[in-house]
C-alpha atoms as a PDB file:
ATOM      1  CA  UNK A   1      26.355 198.644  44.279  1.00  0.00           C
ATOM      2  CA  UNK A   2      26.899 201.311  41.860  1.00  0.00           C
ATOM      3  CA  UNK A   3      27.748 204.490  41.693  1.00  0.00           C
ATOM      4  CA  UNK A   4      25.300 207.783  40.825  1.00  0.00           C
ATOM      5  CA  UNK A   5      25.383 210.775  39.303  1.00  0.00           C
ATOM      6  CA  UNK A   6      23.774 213.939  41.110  1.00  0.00           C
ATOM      7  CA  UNK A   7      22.251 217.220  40.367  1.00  0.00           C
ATOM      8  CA  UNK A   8      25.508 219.305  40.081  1.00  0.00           C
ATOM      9  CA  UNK A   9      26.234 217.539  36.909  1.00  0.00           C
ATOM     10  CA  UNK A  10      22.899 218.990  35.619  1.00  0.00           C
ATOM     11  CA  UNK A  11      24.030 221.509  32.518  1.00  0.00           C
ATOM     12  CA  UNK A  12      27.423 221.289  33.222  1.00  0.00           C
ATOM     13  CA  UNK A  13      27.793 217.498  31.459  1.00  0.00           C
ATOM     14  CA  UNK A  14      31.946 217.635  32.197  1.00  0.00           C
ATOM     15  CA  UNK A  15      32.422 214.331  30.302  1.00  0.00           C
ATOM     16  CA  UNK A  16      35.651 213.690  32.736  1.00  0.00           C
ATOM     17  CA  UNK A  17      33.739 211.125  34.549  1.00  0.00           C
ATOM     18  CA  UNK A  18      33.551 209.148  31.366  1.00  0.00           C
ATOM     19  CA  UNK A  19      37.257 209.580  30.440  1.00  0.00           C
ATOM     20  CA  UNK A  20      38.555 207.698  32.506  1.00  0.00           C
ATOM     21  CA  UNK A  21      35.185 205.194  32.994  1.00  0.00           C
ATOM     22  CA  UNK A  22      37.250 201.250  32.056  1.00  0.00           C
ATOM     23  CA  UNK A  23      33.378 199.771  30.813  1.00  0.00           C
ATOM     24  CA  UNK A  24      31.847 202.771  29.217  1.00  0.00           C
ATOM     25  CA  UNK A  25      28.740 202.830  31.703  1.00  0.00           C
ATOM     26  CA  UNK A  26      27.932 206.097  31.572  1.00  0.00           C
ATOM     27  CA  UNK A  27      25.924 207.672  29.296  1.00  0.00           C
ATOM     28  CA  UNK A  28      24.039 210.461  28.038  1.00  0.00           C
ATOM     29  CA  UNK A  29      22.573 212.524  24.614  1.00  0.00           C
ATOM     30  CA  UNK A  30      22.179 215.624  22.963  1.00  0.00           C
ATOM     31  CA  UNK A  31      18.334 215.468  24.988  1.00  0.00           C
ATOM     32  CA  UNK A  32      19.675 214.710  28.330  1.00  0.00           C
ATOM     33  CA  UNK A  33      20.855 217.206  30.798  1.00  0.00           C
ATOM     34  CA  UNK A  34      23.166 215.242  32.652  1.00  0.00           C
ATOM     35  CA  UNK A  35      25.079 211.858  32.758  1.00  0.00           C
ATOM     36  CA  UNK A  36      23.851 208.779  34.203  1.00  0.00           C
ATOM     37  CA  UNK A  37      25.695 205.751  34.639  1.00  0.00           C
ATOM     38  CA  UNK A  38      24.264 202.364  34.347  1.00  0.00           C
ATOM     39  CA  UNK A  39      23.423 200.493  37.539  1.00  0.00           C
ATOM     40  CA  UNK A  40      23.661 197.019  35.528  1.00  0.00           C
ATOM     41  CA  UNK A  41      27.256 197.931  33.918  1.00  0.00           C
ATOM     42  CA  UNK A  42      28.925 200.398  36.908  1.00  0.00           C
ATOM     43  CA  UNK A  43      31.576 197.683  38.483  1.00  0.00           C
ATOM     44  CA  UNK A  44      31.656 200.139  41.402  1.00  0.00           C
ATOM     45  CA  UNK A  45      35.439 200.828  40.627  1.00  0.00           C
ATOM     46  CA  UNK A  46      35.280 204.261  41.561  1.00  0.00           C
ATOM     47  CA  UNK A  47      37.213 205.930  38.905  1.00  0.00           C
ATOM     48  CA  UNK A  48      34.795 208.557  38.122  1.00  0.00           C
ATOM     49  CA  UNK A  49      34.460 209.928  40.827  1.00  0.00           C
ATOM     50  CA  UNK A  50      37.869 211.627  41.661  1.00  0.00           C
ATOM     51  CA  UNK A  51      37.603 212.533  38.051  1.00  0.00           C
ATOM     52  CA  UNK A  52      34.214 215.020  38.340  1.00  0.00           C
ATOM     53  CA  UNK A  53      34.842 218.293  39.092  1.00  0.00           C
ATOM     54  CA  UNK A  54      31.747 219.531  40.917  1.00  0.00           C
ATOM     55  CA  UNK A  55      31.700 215.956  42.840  1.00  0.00           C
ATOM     56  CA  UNK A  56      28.009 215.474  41.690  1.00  0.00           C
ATOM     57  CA  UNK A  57      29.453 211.604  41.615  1.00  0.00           C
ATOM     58  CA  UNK A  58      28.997 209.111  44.425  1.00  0.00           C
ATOM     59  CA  UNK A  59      28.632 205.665  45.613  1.00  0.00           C
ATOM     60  CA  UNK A  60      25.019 204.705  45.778  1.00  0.00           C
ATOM     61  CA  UNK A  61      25.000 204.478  50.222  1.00  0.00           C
ATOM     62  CA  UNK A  62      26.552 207.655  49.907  1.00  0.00           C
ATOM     63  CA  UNK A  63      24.218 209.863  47.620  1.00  0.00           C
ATOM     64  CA  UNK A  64      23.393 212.739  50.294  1.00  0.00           C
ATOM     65  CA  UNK A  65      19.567 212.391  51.594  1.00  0.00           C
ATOM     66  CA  UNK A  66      18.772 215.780  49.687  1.00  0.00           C
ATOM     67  CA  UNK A  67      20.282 213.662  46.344  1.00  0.00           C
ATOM     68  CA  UNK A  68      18.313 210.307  46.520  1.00  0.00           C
ATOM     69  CA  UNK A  69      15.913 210.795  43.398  1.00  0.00           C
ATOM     70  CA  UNK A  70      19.117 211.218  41.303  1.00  0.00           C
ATOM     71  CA  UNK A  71      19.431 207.249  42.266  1.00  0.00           C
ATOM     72  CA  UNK A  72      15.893 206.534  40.635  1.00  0.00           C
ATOM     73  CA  UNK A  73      17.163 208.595  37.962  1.00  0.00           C
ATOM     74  CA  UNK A  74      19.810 207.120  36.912  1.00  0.00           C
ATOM     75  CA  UNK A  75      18.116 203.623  36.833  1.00  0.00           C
ATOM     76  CA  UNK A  76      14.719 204.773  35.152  1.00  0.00           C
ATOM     77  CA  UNK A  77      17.041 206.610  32.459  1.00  0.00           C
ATOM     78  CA  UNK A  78      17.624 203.103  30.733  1.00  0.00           C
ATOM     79  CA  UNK A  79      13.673 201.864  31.247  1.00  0.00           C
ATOM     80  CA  UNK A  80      12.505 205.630  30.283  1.00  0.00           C
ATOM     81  CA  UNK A  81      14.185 207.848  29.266  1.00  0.00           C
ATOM     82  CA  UNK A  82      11.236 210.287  28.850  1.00  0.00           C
ATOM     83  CA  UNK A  83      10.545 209.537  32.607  1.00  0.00           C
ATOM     84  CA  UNK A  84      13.992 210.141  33.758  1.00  0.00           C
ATOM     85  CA  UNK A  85      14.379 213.425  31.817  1.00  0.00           C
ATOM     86  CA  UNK A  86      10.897 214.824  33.495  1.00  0.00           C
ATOM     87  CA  UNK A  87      12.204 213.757  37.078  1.00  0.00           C
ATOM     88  CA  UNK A  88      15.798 215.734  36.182  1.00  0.00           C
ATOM     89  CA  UNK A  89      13.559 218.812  34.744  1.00  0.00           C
ATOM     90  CA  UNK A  90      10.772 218.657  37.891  1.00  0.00           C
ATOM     91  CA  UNK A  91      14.295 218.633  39.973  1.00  0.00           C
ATOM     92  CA  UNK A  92      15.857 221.095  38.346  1.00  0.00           C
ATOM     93  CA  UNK A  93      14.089 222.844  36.159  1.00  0.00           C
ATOM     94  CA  UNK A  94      15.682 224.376  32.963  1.00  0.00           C
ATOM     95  CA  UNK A  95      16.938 228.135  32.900  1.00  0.00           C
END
């Protein structure tokens, strides 16, 4: 299990979520429009989660339905992250 970050982190990129994150999981760059955390380094402690303040955060059986490609996301993001950053812009696309 792991936890996954959603849409309403999209341009807003608080950086509270990796505060307070004890194994550094979650990433992101100048390119990327969001965070993502890593599904092979999350140790599903929770601690980011309280911690983001437009709870885009969540535990990977709880992503709402209307969320669920933010799960792919976050996985293809360290396979591709080309691939990731087209799903986050066909999702949401830029202003």
């Amino acid at each position: 299990m792991t936890y996954v970050i959603t849409e309403t982190c999209v341009d807003l990129k608080d950086a509270s979520c990796v505060e307070v994150c004890p194994v550094n999981c979650i990433y992101s760059t100048d390119e990327d429009r969001i965070y993502l955390i890593s599904p092979d380094e999350c140790i599903d402690c929770g601690a980011c989660e309280p911690e983001c303040p437009v709870t885009a955060i969540f535990s990977e059986d709880a992503v709402p339905d209307d969320q669920s490609e933010y799960t792919k996301i976050n996985a293809l993001w360290f396979e591709d992250k080309d691939a990731a950053r087209e799903m986050v812009n066909a999702l949401k696309p830029p202003a």
